[in-house]
Every structure is written in structure tokens, then in C-alpha cells.
N, C-alpha and C. Protein backbone atom coordinates (compact mmCIF):
# COMPACT_ATOMS: atom_id res chain seq x y z
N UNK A 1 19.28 -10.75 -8.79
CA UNK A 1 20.39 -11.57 -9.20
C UNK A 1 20.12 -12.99 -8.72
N UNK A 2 20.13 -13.93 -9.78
CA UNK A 2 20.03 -15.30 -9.17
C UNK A 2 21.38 -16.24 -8.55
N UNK A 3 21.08 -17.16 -7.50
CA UNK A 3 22.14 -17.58 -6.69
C UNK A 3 23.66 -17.76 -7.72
N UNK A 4 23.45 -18.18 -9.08
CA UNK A 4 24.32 -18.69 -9.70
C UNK A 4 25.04 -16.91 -10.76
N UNK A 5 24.65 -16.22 -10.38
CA UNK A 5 24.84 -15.13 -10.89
C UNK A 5 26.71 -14.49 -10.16
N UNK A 6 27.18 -14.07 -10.85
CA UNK A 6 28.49 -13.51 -10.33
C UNK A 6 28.30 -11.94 -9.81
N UNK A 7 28.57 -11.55 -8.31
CA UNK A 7 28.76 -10.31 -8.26
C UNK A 7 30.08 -9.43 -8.25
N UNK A 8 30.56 -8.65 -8.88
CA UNK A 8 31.55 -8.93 -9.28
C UNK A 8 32.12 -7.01 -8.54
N UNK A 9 30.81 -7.23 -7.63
CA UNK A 9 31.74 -5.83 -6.84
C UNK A 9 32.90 -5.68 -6.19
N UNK A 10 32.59 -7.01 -5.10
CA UNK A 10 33.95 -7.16 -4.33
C UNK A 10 35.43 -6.77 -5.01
N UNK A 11 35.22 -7.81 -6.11
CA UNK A 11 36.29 -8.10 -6.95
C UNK A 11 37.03 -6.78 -7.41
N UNK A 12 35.79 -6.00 -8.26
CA UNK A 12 36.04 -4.62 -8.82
C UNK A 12 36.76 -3.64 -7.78
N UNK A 13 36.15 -3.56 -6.35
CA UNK A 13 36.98 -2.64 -5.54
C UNK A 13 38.37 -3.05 -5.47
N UNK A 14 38.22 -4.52 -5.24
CA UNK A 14 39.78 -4.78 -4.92
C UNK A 14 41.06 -4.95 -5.80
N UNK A 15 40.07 -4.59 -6.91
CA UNK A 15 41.46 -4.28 -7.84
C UNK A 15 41.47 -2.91 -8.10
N UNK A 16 40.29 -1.95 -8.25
CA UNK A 16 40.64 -0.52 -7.99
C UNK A 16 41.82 -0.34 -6.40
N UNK A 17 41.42 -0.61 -5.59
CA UNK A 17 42.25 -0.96 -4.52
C UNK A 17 43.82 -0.74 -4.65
N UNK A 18 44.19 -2.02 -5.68
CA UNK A 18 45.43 -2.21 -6.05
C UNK A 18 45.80 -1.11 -7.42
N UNK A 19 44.85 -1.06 -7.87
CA UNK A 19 45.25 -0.01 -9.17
C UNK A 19 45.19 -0.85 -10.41
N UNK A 20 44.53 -1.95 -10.79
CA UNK A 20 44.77 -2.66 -11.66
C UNK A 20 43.23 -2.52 -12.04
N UNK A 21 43.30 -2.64 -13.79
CA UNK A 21 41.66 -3.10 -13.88
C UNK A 21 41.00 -4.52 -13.66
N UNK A 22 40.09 -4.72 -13.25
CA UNK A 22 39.59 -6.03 -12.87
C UNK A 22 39.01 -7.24 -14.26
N UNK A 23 39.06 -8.13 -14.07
CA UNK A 23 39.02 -9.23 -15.33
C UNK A 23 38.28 -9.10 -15.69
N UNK A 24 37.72 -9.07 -17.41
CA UNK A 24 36.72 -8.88 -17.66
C UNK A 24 36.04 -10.28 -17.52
N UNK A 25 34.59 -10.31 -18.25
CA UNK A 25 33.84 -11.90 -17.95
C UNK A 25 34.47 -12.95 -18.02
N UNK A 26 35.62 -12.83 -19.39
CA UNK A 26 36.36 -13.97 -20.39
C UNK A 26 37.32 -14.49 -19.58
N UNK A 27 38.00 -13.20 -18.79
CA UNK A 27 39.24 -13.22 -18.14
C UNK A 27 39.00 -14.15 -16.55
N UNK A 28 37.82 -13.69 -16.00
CA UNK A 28 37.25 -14.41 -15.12
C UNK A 28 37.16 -15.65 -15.18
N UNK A 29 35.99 -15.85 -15.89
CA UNK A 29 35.79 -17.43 -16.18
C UNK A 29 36.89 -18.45 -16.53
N UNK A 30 38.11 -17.62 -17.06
CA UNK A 30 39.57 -18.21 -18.10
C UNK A 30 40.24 -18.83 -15.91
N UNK A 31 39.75 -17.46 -15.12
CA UNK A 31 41.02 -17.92 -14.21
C UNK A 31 40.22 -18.72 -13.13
N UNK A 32 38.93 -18.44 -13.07
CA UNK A 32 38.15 -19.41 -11.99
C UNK A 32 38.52 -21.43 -12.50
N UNK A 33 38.23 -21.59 -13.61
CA UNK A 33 38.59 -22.66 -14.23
C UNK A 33 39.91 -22.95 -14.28
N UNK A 34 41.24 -22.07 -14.18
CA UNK A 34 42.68 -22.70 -13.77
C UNK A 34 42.28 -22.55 -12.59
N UNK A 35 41.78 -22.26 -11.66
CA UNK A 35 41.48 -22.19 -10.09
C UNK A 35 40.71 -23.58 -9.71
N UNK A 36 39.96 -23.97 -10.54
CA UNK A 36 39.33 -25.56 -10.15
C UNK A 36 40.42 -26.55 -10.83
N UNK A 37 41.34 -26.60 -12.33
CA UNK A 37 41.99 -27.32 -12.40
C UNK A 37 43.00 -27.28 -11.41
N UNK A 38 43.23 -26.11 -10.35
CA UNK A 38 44.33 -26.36 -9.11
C UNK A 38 43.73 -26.74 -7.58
N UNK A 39 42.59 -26.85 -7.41
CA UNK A 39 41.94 -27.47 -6.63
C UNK A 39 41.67 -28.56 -7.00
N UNK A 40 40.74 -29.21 -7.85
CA UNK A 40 40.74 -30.62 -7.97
C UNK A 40 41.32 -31.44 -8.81
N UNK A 41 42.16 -30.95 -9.79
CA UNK A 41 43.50 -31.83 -10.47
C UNK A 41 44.61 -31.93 -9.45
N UNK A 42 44.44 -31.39 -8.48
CA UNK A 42 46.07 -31.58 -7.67
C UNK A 42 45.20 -32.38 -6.32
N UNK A 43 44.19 -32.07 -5.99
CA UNK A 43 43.70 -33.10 -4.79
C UNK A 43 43.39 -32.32 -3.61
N UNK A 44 43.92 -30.88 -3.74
CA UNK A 44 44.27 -29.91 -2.87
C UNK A 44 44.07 -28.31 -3.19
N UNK A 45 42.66 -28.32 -2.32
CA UNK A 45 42.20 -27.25 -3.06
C UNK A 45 42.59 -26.05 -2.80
N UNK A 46 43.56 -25.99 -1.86
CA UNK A 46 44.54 -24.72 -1.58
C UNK A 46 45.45 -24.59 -2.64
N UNK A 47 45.57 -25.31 -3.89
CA UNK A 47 46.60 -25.01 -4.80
C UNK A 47 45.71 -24.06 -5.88
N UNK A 48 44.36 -23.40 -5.17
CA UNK A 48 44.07 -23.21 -6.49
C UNK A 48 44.20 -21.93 -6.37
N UNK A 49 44.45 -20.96 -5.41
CA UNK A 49 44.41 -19.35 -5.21
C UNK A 49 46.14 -19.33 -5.27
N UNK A 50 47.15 -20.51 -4.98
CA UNK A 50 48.96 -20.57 -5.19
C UNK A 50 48.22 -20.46 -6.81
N UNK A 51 47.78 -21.15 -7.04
CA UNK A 51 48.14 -21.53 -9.17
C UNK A 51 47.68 -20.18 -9.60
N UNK A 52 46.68 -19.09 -9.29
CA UNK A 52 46.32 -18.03 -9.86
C UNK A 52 47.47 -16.92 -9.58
N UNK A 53 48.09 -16.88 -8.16
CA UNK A 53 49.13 -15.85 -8.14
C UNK A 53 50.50 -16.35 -8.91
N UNK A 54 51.03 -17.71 -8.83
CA UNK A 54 52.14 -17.95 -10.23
C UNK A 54 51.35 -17.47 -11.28
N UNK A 55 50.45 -17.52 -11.74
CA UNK A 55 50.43 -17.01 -13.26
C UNK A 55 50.51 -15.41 -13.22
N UNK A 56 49.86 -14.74 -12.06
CA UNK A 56 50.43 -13.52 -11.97
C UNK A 56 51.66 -12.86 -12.01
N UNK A 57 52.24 -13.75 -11.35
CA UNK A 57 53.72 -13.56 -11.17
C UNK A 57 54.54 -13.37 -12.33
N UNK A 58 53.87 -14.71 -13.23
CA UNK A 58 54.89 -14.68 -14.14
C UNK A 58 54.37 -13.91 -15.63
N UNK A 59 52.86 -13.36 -15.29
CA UNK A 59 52.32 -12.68 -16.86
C UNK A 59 52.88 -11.35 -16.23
N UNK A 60 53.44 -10.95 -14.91
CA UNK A 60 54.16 -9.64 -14.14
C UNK A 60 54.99 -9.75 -15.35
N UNK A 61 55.90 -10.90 -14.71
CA UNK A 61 57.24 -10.86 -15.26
C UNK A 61 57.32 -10.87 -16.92
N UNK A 62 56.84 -11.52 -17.14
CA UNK A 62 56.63 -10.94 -18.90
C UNK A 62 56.27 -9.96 -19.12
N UNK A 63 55.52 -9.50 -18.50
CA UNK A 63 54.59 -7.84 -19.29
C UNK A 63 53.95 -8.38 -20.03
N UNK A 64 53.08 -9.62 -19.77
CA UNK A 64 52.06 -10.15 -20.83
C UNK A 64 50.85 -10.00 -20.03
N UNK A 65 50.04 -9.67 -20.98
CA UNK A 65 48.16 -9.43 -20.87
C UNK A 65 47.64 -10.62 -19.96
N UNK A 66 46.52 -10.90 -19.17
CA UNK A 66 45.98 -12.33 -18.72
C UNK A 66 45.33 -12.48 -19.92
N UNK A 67 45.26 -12.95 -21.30
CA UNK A 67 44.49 -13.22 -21.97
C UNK A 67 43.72 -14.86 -21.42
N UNK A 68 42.82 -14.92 -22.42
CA UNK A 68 42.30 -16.02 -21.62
C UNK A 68 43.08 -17.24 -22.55
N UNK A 69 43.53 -16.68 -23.61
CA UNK A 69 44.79 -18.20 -24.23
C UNK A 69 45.39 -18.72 -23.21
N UNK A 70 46.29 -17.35 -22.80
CA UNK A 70 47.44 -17.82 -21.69
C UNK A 70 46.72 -18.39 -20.28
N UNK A 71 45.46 -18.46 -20.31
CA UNK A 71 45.32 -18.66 -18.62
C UNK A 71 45.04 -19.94 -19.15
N UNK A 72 44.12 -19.78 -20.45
CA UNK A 72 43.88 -21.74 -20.32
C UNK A 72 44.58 -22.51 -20.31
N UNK A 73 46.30 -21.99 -21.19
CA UNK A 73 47.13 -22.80 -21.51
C UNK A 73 47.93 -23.07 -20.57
N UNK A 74 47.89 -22.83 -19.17
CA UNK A 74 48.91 -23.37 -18.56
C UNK A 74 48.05 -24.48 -17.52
């Protein structure tokens, strides 16, 4: 695996963990990228793991899919 390669075990246990299936590639890449627009559009790169759990929160509260529309679009 090269340095720039994603391992995506961690990830996978810890959502077996929780009981959820884990993001696929699309879904990934859709939330790492709202994760840098909340680190370096806000100045503060602790807003970027707050900006991924509001969208959880609120695709909870809908009963909507993470598609990667909805992650780009907010």
C-alpha cells in the first residue's frame, strides 16, 4: 500500500462496532472533503470532526442516506 493509499480497516471495525455499515469510497471522499471545508474554511480545524457529526445528526434525523449529494451540499 502506498503512503497516499487509504486503509480503511480501522474505520470498517468501528462502524461494525457501532452496527452501521461503513462509507463506501464515494461516501468517504464526499465526507473527508466536508471535513477539510470545516477545518480550513472556518480557520479551525476542530470544526471539522463537529461538521461531520451535525450532518450525522441531522441525515439521523431525517432517515436520509449519507449520499454524497447531501454531504457535498451542505
Amino acid at each position: 500500500m502506498s503512503d497516499d493509499a487509504f486503509d480503511a480497516t480501522w474505520i470498517t471495525e468501528f462502524a461494525a462496532r457501532l452496527g452501521v455499515d461503513p462509507p463506501d469510497e464515494a461516501q468517504r471522499d464526499a465526507l473527508l472533503s466536508l471535513a477539510g471545508r470545516g477545518a480550513h474554511g472556518s480557520g479551525d480545524r476542530r470544526n471539522a470532526p463537529l461538521a461531520c457529526y451535525l450532518l450525522g445528526l441531522r441525515l439521523g434525523t431525517d432517515g436520509t442516506s449519507p449520499t454524497v449529494a447531501i454531504i457535498d451540499g451542505c
